[in-house]
C-alpha atoms as a PDB file:
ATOM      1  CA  UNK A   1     -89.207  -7.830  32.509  1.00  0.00           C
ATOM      2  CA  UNK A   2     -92.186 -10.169  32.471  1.00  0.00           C
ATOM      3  CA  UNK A   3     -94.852  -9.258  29.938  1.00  0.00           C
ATOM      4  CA  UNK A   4     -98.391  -8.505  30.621  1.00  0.00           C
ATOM      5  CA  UNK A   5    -100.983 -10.337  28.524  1.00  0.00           C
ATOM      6  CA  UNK A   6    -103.550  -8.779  26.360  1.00  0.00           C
ATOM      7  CA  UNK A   7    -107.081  -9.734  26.737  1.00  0.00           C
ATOM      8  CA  UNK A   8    -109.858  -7.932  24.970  1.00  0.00           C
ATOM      9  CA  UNK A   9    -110.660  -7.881  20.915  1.00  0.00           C
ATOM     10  CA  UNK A  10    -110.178  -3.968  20.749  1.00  0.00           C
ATOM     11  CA  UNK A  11    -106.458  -4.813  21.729  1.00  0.00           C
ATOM     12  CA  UNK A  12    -105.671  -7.360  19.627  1.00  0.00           C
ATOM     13  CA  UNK A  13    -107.159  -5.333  16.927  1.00  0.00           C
ATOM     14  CA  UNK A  14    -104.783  -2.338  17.277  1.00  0.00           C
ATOM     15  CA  UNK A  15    -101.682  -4.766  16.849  1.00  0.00           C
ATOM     16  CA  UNK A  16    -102.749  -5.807  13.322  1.00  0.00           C
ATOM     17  CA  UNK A  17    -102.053  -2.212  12.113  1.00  0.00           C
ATOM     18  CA  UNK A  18     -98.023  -2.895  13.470  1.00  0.00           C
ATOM     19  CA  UNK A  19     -95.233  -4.926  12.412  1.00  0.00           C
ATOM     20  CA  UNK A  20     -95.961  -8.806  11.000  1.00  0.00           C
ATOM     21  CA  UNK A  21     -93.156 -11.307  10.734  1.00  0.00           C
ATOM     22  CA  UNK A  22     -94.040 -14.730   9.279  1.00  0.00           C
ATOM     23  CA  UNK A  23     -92.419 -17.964  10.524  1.00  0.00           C
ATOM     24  CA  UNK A  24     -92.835 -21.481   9.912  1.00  0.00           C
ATOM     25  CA  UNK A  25     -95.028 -22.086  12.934  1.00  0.00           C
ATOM     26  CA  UNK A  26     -96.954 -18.783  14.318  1.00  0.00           C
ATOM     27  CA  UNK A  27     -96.917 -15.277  12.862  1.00  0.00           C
ATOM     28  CA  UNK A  28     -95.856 -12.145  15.284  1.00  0.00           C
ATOM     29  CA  UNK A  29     -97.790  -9.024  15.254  1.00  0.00           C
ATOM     30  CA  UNK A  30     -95.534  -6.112  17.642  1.00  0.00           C
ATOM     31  CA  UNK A  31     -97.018  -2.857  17.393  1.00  0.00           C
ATOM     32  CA  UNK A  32     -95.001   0.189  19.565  1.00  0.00           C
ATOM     33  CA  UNK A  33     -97.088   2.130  22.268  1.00  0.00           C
ATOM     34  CA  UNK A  34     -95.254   4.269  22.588  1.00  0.00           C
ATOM     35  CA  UNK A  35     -95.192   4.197  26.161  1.00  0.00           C
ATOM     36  CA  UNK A  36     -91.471   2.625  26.967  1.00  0.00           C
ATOM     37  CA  UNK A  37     -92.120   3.118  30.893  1.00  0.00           C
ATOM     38  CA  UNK A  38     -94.808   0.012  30.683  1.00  0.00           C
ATOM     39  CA  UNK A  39     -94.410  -3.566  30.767  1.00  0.00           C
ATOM     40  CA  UNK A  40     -94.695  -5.728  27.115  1.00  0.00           C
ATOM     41  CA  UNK A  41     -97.765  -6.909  26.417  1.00  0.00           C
ATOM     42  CA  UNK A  42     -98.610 -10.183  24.729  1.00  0.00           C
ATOM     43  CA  UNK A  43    -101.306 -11.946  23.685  1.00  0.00           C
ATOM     44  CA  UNK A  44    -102.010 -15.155  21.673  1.00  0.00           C
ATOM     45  CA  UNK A  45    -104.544 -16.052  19.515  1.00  0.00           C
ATOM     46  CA  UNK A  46    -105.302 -19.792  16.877  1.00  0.00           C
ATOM     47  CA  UNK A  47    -107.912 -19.877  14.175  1.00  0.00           C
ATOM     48  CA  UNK A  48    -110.559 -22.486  13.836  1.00  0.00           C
ATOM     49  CA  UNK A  49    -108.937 -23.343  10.534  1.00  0.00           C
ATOM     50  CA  UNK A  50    -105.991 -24.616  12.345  1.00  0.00           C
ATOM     51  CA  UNK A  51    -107.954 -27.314  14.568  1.00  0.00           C
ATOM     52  CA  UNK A  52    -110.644 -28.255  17.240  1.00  0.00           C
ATOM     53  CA  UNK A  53    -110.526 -26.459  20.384  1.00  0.00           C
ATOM     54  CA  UNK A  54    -108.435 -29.266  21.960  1.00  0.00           C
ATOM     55  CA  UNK A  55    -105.365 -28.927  19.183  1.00  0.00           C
ATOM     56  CA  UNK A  56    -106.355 -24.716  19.763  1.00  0.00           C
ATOM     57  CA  UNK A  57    -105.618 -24.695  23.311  1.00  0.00           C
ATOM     58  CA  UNK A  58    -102.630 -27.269  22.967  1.00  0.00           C
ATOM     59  CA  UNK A  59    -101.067 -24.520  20.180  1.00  0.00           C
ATOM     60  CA  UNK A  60    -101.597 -21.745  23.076  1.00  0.00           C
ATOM     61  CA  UNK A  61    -100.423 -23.799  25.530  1.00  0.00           C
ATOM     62  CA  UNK A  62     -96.821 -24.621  24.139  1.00  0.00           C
ATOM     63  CA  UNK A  63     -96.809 -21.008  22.834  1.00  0.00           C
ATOM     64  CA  UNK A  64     -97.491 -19.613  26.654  1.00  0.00           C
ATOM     65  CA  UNK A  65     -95.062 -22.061  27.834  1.00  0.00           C
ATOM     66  CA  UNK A  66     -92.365 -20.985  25.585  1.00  0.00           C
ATOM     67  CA  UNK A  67     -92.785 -17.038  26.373  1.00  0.00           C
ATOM     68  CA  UNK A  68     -92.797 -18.242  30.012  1.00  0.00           C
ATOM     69  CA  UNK A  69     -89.633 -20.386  30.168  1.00  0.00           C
ATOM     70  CA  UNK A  70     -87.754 -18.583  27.361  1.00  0.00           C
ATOM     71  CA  UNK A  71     -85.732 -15.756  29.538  1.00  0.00           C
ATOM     72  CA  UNK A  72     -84.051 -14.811  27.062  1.00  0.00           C
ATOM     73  CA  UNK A  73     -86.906 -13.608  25.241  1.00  0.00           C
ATOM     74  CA  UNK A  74     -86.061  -9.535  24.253  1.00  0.00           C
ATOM     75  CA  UNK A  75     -89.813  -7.899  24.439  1.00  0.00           C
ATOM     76  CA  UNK A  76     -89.064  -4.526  24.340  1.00  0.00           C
ATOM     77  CA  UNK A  77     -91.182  -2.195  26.631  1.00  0.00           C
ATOM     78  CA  UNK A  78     -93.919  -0.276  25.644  1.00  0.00           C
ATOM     79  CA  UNK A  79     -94.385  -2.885  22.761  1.00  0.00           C
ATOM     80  CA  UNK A  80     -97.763  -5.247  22.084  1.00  0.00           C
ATOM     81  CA  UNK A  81     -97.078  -8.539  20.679  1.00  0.00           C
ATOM     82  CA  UNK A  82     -99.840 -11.323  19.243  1.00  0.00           C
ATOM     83  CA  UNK A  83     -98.817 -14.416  18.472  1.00  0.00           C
ATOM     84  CA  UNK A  84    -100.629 -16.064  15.626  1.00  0.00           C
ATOM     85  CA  UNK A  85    -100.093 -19.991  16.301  1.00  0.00           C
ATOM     86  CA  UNK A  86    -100.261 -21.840  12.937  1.00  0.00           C
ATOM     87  CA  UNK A  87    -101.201 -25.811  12.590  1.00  0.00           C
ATOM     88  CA  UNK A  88     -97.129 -26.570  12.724  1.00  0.00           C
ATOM     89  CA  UNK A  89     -96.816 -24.876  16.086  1.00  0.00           C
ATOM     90  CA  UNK A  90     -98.481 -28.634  16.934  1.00  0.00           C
ATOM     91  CA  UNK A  91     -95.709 -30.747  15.885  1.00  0.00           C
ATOM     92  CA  UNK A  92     -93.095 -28.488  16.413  1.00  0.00           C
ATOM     93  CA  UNK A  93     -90.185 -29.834  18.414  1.00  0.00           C
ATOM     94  CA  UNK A  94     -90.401 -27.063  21.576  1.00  0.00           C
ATOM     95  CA  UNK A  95     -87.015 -25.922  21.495  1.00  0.00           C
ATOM     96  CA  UNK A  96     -87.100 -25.122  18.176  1.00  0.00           C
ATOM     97  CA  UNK A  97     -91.096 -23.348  18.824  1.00  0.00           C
ATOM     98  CA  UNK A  98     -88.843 -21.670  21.596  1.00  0.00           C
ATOM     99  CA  UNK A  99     -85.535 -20.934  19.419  1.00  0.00           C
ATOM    100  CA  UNK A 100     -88.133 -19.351  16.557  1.00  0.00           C
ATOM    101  CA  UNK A 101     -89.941 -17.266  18.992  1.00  0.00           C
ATOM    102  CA  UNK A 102     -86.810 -15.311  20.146  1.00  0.00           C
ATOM    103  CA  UNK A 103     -85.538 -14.938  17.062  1.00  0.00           C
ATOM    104  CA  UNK A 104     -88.629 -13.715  15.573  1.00  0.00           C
ATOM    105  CA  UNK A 105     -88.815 -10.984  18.812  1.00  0.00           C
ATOM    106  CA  UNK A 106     -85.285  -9.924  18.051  1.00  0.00           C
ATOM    107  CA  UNK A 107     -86.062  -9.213  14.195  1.00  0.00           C
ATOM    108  CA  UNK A 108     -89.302  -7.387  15.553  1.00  0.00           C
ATOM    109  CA  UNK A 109     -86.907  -5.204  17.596  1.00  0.00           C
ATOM    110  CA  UNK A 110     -84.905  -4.243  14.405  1.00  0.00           C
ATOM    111  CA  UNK A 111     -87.539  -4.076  11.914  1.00  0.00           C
ATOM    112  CA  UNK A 112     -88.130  -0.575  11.160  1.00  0.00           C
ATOM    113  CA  UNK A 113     -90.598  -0.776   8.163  1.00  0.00           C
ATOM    114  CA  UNK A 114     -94.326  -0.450   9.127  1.00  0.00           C
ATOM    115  CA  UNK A 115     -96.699  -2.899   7.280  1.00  0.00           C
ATOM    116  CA  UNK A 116     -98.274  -0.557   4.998  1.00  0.00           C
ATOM    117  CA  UNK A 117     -94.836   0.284   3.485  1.00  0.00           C
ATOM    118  CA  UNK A 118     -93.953  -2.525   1.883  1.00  0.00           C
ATOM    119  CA  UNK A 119     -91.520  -2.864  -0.842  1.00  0.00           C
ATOM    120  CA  UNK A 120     -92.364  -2.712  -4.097  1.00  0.00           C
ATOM    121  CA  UNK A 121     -95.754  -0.075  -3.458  1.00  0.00           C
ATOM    122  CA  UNK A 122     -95.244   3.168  -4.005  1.00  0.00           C
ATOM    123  CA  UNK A 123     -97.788   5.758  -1.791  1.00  0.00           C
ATOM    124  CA  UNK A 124     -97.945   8.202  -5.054  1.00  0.00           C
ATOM    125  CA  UNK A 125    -100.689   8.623  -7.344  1.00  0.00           C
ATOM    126  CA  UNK A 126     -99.724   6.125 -10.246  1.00  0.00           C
ATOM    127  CA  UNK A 127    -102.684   4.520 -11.556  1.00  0.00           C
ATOM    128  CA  UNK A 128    -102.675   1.896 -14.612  1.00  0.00           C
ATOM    129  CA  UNK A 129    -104.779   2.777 -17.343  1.00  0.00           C
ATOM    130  CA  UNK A 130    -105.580   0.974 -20.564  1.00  0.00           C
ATOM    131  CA  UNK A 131    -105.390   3.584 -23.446  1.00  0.00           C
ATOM    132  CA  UNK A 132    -107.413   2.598 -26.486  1.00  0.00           C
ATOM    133  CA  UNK A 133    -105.669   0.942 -29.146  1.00  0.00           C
ATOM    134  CA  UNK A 134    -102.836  -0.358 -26.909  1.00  0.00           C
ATOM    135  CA  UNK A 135    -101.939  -3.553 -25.664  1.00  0.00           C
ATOM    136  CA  UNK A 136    -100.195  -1.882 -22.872  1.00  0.00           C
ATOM    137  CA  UNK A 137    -101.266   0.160 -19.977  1.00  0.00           C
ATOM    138  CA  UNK A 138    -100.167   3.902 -19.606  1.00  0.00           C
ATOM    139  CA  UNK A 139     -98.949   5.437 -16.606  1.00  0.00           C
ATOM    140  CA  UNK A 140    -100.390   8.163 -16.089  1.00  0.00           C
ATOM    141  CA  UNK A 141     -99.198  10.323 -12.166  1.00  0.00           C
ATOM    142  CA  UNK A 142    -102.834  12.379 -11.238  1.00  0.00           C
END
């Protein structure tokens, strides 16, 4: 199924609250629909920090071109993906940039933990407090 591309700020915003998998040349934001009747969506996006506009478009370019000739690629339906190209997407040799991409869409597919709930934060009511007279904090659960 060939992915539709996503094209205004409002929906690359509502990807950042999804899933975020780092690699060594982009990051990959998926965020679920919830609509598995529709197409993928994906979009792809390079900071200023990474370059002029020239190295910016050539980042997009070989990212584009990898989602395009990589078949094999398993976007699930009803998912939005952004693709966060990073300054070693530049260098990269492309089937490696290719090879990472798929693998990094596969993990997305298994990943089941949101990014708020990461490991090592608990969502209860512990807060660290200094008592007076100690050199350590006491938890205290409010």
């Amino acid at each position: 199924m060939k992915p539709g591309r996503l094209k205004t700020r409002p929906e690359f915003l509502a990807v950042q609250k999804g899933k975020r998998l780092r690699g060594p040349y982009f990051l990959l934001e998926c965020l679920d629909r919830g609509k598995p009747d529709q197409p993928p969506r994906i979009g792809f996006t390079v900071t200023k920090k990474q370059g002029n506009s020239v190295e910016r478009n050539r980042m997009r370019r070989r990212l584009r071109e990898a989602v395009r000739l990589t078949a094999g690629v398993p976007f699930k339906p009803g998912h939005d993906y952004v693709v966060v190209a990073r300054r070693d997407t530049l260098a990269a040799p492309f089937d490696r940039l290719a090879a990472a991409l798929t693998d990094r869409v596969g993990e997305s597919a298994n990943q089941t933990r949101p990014r708020h709930a990461r490991a090592g934060h608990s969502s209860g009511a512990t807060d660290n407090i200094r008592t007076p007279g100690t050199s350590s904090p006491a938890i205290r659960n409010e």
